[in-house]
C-alpha atoms as a PDB file:
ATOM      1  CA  UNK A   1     -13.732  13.372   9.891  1.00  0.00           C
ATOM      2  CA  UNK A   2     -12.871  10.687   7.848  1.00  0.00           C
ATOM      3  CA  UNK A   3      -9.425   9.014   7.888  1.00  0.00           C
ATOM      4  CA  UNK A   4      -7.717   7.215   4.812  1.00  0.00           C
ATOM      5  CA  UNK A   5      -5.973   4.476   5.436  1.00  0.00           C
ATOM      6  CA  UNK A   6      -2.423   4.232   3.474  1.00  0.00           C
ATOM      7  CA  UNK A   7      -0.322   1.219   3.022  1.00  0.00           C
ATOM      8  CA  UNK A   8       3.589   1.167   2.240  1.00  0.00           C
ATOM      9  CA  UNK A   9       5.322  -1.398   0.704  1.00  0.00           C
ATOM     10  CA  UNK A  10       8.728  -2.392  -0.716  1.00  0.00           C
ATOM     11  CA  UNK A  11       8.591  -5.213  -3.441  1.00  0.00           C
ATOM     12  CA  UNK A  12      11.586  -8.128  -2.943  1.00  0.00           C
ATOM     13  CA  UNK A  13      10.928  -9.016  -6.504  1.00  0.00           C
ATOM     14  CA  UNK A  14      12.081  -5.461  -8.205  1.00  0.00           C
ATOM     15  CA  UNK A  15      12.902  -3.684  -5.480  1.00  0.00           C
ATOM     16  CA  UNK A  16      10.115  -0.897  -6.084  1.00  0.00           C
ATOM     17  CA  UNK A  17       8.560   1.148  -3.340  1.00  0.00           C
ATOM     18  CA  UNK A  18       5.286   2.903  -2.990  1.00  0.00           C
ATOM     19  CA  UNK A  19       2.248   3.228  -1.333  1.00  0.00           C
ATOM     20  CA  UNK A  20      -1.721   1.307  -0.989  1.00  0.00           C
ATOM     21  CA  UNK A  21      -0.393  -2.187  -3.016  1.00  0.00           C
ATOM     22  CA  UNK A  22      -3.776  -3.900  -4.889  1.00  0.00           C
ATOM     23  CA  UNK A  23      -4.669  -7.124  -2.791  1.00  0.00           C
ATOM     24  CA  UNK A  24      -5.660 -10.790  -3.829  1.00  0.00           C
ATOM     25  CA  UNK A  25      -8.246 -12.394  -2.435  1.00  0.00           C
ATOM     26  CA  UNK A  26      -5.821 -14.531   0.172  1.00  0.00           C
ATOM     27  CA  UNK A  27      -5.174 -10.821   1.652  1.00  0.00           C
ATOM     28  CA  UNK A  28      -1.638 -10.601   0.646  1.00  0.00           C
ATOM     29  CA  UNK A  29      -0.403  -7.486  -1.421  1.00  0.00           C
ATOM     30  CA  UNK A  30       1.159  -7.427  -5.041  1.00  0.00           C
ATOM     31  CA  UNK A  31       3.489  -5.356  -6.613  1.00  0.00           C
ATOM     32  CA  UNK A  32       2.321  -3.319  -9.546  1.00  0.00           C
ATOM     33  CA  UNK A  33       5.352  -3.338 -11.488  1.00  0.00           C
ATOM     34  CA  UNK A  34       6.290  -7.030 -11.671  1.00  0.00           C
ATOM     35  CA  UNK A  35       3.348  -9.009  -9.596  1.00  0.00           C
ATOM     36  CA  UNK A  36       5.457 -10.292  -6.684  1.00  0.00           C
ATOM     37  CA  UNK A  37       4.287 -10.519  -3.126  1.00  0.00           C
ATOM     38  CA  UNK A  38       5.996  -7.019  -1.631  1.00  0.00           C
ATOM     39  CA  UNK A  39       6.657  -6.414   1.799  1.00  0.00           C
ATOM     40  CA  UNK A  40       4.368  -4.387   3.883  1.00  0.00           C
ATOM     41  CA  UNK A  41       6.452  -1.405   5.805  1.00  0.00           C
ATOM     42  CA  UNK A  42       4.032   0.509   7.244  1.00  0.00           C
ATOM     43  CA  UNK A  43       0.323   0.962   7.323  1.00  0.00           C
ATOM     44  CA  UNK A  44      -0.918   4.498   8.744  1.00  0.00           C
ATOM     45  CA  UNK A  45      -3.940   6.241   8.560  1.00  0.00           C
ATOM     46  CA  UNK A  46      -4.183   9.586   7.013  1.00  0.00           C
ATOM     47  CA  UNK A  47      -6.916  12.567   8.125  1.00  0.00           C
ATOM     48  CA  UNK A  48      -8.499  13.535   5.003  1.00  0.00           C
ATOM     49  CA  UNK A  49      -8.176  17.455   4.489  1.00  0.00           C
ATOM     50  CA  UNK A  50     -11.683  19.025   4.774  1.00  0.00           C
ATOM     51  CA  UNK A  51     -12.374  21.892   2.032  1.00  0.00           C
ATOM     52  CA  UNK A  52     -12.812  25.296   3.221  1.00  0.00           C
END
């Protein structure tokens, strides 16, 4: 079973939360609303639901 790997973040820029941030090539996260470094909260890995 495969597992998904999900990423939450909080942006100190803007203040927005959300989840799996895009990444520069240093390995730090960005915010997608205004481009700031955010703040990673959690990172936890999700079982992908098999169809039936």
């Amino acid at each position: 079973m495969e597992a998904e790997k999900v990423i939450a973040y909080t942006c100190h820029g803007c203040g927005s939360r959300g989840l799996n941030p895009s990444k520069t090539k240093k390995g730090n996260y960005l915010c997608p609303e205004c481009g700031n470094l955010v703040e990673v909260s959690e990172k936890r890995v999700v079982p992908k639901k098999k169809d039936k």
